[in-house]
PDB file of N, CA and C in Angstrom:
ATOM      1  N   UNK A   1      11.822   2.730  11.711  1.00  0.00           N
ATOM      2  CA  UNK A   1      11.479   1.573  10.905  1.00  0.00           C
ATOM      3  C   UNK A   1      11.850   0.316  11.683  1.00  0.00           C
ATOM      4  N   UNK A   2      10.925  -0.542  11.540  1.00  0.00           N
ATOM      5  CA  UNK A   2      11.608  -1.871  12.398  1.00  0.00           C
ATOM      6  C   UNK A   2      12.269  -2.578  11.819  1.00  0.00           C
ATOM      7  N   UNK A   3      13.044  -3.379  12.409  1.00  0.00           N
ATOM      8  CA  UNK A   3      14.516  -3.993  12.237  1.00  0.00           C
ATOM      9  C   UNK A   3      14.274  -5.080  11.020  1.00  0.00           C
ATOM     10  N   UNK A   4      13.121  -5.846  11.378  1.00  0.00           N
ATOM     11  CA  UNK A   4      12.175  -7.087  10.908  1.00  0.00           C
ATOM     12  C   UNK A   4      11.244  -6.793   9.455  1.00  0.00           C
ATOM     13  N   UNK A   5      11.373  -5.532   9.196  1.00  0.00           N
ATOM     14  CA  UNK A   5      10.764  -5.200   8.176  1.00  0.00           C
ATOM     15  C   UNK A   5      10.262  -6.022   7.052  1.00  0.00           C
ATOM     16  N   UNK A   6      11.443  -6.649   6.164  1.00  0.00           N
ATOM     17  CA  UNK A   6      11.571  -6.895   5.277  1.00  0.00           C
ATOM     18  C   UNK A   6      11.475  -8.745   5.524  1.00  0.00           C
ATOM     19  N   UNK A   7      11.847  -9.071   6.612  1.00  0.00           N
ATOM     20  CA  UNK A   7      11.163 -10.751   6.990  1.00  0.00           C
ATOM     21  C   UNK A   7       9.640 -10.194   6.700  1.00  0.00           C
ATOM     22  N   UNK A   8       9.027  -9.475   7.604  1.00  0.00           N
ATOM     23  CA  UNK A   8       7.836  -9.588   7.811  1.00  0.00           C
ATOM     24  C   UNK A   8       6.797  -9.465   6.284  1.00  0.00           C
ATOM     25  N   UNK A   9       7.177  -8.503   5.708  1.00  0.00           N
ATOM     26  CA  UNK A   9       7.178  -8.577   4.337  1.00  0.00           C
ATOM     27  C   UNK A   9       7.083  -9.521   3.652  1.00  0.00           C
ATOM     28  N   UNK A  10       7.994 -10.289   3.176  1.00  0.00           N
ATOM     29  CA  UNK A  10       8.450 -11.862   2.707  1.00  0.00           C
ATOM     30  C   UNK A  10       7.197 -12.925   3.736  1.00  0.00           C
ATOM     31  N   UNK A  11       7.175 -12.425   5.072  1.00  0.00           N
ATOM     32  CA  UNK A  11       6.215 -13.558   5.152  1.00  0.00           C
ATOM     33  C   UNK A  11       4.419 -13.055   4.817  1.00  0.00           C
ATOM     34  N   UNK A  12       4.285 -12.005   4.823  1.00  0.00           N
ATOM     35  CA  UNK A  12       3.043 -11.669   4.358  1.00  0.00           C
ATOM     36  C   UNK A  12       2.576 -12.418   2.770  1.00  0.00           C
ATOM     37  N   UNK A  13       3.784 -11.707   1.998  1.00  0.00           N
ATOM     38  CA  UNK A  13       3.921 -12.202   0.466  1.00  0.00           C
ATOM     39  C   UNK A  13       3.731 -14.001   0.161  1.00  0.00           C
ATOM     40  N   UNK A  14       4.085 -14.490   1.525  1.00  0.00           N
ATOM     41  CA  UNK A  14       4.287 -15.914   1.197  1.00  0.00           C
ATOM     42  C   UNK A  14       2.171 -16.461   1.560  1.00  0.00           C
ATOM     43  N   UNK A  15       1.995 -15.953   2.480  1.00  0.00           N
ATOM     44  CA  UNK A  15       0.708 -15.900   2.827  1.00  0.00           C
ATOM     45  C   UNK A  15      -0.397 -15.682   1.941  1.00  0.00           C
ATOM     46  N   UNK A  16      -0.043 -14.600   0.883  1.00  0.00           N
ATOM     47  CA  UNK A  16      -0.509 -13.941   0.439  1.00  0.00           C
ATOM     48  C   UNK A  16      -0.395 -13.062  -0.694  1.00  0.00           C
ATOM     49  N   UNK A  17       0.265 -14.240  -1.657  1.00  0.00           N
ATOM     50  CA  UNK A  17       1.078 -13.595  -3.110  1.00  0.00           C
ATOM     51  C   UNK A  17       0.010 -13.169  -3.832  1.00  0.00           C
ATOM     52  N   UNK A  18      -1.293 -13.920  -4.098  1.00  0.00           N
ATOM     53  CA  UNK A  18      -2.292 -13.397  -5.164  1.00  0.00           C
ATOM     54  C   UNK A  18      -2.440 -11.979  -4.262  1.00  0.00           C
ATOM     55  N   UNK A  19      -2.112 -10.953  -3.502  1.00  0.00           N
ATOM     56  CA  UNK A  19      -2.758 -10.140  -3.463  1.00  0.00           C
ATOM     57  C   UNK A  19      -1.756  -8.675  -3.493  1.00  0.00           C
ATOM     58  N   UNK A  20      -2.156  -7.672  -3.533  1.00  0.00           N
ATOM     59  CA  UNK A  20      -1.128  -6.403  -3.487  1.00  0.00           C
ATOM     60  C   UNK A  20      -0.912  -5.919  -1.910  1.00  0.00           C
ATOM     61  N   UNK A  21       0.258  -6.288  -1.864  1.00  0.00           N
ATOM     62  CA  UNK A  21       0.423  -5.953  -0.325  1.00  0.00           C
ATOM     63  C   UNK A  21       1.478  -4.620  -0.277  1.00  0.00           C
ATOM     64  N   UNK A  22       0.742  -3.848   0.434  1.00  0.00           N
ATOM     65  CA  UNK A  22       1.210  -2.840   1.015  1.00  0.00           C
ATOM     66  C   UNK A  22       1.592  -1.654   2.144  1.00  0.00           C
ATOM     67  N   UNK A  23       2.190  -1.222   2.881  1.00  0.00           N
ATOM     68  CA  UNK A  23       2.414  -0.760   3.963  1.00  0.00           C
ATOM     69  C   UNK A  23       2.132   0.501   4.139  1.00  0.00           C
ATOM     70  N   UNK A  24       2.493   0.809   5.510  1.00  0.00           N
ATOM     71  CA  UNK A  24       2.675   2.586   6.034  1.00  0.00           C
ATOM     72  C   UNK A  24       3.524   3.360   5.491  1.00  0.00           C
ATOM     73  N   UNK A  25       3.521   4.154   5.349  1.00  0.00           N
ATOM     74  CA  UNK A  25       4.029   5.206   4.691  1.00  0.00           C
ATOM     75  C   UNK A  25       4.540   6.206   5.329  1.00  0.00           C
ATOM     76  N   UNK A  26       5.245   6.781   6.158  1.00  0.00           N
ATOM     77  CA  UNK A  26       5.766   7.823   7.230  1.00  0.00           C
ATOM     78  C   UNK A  26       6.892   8.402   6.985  1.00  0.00           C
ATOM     79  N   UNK A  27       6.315  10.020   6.824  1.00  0.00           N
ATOM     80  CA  UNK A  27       7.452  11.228   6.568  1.00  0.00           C
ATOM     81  C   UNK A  27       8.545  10.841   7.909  1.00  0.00           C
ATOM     82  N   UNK A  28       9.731  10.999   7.361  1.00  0.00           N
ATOM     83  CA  UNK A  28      10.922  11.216   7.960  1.00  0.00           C
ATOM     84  C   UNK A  28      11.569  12.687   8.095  1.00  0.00           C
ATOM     85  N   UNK A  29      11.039  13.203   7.499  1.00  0.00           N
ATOM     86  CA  UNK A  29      11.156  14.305   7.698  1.00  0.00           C
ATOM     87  C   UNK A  29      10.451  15.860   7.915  1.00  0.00           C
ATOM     88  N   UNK A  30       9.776  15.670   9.134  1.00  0.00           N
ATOM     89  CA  UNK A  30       8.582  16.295   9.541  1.00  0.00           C
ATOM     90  C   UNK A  30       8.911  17.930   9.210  1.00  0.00           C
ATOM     91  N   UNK A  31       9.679  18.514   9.652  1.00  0.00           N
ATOM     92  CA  UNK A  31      10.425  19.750   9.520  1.00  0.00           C
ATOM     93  C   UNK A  31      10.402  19.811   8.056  1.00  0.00           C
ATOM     94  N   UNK A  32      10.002  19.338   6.844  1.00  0.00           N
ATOM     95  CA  UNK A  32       9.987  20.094   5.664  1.00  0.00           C
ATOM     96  C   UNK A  32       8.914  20.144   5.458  1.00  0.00           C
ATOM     97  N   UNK A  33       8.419  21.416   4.821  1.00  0.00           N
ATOM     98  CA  UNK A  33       7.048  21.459   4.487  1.00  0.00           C
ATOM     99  C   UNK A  33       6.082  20.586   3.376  1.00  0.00           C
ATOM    100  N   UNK A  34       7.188  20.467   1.937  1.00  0.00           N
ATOM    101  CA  UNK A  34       7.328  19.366   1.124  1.00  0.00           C
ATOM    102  C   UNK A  34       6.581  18.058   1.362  1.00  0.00           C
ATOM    103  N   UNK A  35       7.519  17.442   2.612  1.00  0.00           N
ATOM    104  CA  UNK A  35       7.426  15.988   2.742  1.00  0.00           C
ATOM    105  C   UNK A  35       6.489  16.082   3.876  1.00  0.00           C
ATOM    106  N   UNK A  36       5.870  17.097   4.550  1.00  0.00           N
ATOM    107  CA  UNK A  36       4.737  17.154   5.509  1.00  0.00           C
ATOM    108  C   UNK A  36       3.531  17.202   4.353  1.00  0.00           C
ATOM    109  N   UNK A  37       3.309  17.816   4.088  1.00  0.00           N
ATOM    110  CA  UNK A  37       2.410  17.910   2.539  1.00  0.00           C
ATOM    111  C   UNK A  37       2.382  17.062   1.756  1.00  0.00           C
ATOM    112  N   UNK A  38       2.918  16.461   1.532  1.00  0.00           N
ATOM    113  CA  UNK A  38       2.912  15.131   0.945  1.00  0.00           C
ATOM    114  C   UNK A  38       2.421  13.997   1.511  1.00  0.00           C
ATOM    115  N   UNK A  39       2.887  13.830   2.875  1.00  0.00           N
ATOM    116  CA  UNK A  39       2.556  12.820   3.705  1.00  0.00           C
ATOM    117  C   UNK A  39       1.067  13.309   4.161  1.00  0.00           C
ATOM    118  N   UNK A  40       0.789  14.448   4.047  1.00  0.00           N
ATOM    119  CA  UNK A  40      -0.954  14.896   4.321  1.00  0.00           C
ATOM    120  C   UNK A  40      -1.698  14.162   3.401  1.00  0.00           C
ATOM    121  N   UNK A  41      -1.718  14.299   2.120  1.00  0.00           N
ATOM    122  CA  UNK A  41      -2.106  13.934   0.908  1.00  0.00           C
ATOM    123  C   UNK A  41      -1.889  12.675   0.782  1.00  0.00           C
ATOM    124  N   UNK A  42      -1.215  11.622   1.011  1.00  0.00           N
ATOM    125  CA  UNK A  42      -1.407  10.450   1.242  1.00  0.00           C
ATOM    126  C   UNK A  42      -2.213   9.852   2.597  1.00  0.00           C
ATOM    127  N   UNK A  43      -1.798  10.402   3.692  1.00  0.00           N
ATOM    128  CA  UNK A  43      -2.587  10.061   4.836  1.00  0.00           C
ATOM    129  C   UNK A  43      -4.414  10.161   4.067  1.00  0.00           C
ATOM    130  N   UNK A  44      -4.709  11.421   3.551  1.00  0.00           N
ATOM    131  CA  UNK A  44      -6.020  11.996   2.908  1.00  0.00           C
ATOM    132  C   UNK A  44      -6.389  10.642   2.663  1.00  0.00           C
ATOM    133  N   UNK A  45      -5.962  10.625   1.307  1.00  0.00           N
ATOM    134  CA  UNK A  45      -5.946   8.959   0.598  1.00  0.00           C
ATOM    135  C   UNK A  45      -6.656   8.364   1.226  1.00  0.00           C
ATOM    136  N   UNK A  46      -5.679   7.881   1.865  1.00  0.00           N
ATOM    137  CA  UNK A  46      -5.793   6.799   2.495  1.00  0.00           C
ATOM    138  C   UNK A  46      -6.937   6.178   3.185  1.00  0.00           C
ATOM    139  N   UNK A  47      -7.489   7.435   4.106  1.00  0.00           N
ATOM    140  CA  UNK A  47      -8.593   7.257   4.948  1.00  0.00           C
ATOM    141  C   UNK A  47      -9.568   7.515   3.940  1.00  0.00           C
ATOM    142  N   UNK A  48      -9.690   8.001   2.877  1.00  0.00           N
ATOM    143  CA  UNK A  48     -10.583   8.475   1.890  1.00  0.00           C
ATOM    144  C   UNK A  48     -10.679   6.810   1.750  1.00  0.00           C
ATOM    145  N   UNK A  49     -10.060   6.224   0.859  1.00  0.00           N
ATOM    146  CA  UNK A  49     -10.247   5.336  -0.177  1.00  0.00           C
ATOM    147  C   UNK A  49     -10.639   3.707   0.547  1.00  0.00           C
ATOM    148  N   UNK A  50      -9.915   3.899   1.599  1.00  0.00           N
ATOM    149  CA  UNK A  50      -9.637   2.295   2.910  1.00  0.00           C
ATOM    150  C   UNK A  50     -10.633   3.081   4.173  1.00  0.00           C
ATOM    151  N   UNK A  51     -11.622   3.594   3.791  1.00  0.00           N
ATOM    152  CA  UNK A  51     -12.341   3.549   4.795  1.00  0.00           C
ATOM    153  C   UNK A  51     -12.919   1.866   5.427  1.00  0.00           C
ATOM    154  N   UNK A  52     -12.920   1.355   4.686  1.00  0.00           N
ATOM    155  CA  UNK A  52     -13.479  -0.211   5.030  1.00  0.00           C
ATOM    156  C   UNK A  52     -12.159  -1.400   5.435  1.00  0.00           C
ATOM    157  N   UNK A  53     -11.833  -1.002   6.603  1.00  0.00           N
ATOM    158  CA  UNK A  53     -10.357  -1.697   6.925  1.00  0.00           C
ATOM    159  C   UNK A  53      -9.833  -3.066   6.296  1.00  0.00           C
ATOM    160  N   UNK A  54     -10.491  -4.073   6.280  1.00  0.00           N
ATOM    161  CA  UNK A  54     -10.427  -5.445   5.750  1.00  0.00           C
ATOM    162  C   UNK A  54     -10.090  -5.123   4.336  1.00  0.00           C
ATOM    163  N   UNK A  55     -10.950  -4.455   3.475  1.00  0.00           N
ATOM    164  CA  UNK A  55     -10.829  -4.250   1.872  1.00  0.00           C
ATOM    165  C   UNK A  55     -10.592  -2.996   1.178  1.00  0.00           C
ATOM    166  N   UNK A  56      -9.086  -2.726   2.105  1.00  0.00           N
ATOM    167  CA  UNK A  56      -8.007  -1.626   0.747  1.00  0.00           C
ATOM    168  C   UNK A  56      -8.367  -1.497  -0.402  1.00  0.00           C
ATOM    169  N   UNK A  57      -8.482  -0.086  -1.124  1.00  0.00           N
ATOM    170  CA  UNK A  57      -8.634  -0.014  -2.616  1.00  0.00           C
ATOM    171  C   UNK A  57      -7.466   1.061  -2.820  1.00  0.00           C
ATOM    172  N   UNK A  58      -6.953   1.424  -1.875  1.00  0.00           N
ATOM    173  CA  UNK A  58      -5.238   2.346  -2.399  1.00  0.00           C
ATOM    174  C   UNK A  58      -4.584   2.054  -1.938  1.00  0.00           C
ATOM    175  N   UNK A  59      -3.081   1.954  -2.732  1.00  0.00           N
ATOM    176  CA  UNK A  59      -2.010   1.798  -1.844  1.00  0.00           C
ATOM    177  C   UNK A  59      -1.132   2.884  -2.645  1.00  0.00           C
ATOM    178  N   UNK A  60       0.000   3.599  -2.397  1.00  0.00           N
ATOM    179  CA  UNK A  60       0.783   4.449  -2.729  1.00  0.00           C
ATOM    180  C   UNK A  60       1.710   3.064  -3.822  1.00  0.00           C
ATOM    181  N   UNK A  61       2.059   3.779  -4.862  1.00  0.00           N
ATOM    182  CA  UNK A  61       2.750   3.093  -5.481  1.00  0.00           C
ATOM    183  C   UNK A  61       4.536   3.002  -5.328  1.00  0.00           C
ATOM    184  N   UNK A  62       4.467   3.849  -4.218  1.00  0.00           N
ATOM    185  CA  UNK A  62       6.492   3.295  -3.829  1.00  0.00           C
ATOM    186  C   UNK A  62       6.272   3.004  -2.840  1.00  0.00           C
ATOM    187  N   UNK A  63       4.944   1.761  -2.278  1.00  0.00           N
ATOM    188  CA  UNK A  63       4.817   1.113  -1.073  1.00  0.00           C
ATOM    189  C   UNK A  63       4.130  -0.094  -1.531  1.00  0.00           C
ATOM    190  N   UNK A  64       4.450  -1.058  -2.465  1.00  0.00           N
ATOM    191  CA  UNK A  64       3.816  -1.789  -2.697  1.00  0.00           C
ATOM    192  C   UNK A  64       4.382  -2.977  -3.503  1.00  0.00           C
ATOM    193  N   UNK A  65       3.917  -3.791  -3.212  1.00  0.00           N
ATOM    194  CA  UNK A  65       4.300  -5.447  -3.708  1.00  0.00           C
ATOM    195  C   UNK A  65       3.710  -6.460  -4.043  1.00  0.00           C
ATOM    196  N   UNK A  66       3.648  -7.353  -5.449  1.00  0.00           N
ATOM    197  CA  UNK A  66       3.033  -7.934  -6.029  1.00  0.00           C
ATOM    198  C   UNK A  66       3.638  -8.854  -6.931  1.00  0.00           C
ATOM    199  N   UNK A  67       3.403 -10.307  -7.102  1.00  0.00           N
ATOM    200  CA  UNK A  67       3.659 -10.751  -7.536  1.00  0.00           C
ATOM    201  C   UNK A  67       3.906 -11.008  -9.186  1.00  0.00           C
ATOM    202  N   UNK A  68       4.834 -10.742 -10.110  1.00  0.00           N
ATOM    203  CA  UNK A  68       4.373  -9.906 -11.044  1.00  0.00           C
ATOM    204  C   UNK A  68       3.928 -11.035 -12.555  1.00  0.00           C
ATOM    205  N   UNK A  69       3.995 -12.330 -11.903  1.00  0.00           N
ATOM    206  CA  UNK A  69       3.296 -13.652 -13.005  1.00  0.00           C
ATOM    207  C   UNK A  69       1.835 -13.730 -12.935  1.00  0.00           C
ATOM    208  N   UNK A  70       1.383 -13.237 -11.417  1.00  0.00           N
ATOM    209  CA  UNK A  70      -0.218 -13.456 -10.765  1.00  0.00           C
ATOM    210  C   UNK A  70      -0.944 -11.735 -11.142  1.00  0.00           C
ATOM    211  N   UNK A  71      -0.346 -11.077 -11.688  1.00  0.00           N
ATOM    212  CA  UNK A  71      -0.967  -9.606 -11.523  1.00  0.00           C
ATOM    213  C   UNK A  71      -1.978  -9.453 -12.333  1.00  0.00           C
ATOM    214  N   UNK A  72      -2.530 -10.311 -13.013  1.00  0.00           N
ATOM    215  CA  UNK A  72      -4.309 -10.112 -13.829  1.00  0.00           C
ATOM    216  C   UNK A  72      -4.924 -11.460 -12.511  1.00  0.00           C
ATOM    217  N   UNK A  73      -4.639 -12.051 -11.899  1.00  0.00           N
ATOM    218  CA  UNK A  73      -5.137 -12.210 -10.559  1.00  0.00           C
ATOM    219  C   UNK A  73      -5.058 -11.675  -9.551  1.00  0.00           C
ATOM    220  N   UNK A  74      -4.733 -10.247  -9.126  1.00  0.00           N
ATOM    221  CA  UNK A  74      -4.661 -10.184  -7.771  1.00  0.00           C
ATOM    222  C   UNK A  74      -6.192  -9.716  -7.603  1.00  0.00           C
ATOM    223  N   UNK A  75      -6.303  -9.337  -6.720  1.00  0.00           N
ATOM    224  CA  UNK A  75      -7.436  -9.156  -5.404  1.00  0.00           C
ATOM    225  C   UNK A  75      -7.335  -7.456  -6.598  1.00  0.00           C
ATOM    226  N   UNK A  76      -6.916  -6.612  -5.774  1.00  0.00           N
ATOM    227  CA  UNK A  76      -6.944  -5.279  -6.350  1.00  0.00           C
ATOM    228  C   UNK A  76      -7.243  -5.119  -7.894  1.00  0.00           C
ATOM    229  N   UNK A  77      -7.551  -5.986  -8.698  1.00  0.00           N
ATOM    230  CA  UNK A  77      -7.974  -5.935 -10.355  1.00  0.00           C
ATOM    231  C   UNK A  77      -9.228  -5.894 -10.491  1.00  0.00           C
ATOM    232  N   UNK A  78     -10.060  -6.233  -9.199  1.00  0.00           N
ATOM    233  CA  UNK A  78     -11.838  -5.512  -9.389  1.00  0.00           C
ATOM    234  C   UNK A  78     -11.675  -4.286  -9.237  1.00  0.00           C
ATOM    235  N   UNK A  79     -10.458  -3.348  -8.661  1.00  0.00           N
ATOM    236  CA  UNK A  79     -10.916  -2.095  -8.424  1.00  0.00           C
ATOM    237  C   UNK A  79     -10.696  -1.503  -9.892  1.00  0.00           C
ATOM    238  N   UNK A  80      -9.711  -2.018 -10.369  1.00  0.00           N
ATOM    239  CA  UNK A  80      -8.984  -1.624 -11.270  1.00  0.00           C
ATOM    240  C   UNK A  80     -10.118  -1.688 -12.550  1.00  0.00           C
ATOM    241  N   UNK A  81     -10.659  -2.985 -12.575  1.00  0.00           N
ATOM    242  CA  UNK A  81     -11.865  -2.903 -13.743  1.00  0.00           C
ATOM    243  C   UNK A  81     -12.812  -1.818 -13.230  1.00  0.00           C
ATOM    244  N   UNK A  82     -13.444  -1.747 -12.440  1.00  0.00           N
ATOM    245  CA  UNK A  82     -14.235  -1.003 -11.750  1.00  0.00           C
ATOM    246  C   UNK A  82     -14.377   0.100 -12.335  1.00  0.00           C
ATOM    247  N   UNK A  83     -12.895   1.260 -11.882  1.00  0.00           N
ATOM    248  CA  UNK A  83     -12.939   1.925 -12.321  1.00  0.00           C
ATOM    249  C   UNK A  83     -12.897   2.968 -13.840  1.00  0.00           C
ATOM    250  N   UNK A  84     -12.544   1.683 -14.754  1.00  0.00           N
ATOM    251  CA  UNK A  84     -12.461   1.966 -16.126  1.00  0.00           C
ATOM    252  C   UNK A  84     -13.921   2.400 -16.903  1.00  0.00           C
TER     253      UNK A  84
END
């Protein structure tokens, strides 16, 4: 994990509060079958859903951040109507 993480974070968010920002996701623990399988199934996701790099429509939900006064504005609430 890099050192800068959590600056870099904070400055994305500042850039970019109306929107749901979210990161990589990487098993730490390759040697369990569990958390290899798991991390398959999200990788899946991922490339499934963000095939169109610029415009994300998944993010894992214990990787993600949002402003929580702006959240019937963010960016990600067309997907969200969308799919209803």
């Amino acid at each position: 994990m890099a050192a800068d993480w959590l600056q870099n974070l904070e400055n994305r968010f500042v850039e970019t509060a109306h929107c749901l920002i979210g990161g990589l996701t990487v098993n730490a623990l390759p040697d369990n079958i569990y958390s290899t399988g798991s991390q398959q199934l999200i990788d899946d996701l991922y490339s499934y859903y963000n095939a169109i790099g610029d415009r994300p429509e998944f993010f894992t939900s214990h990787n993600a951040v949002f402003e929580g006064t702006n959240i019937q504005k963010m960016q990600v609430q067309r997907y969200v109507s969308r799919r209803k």
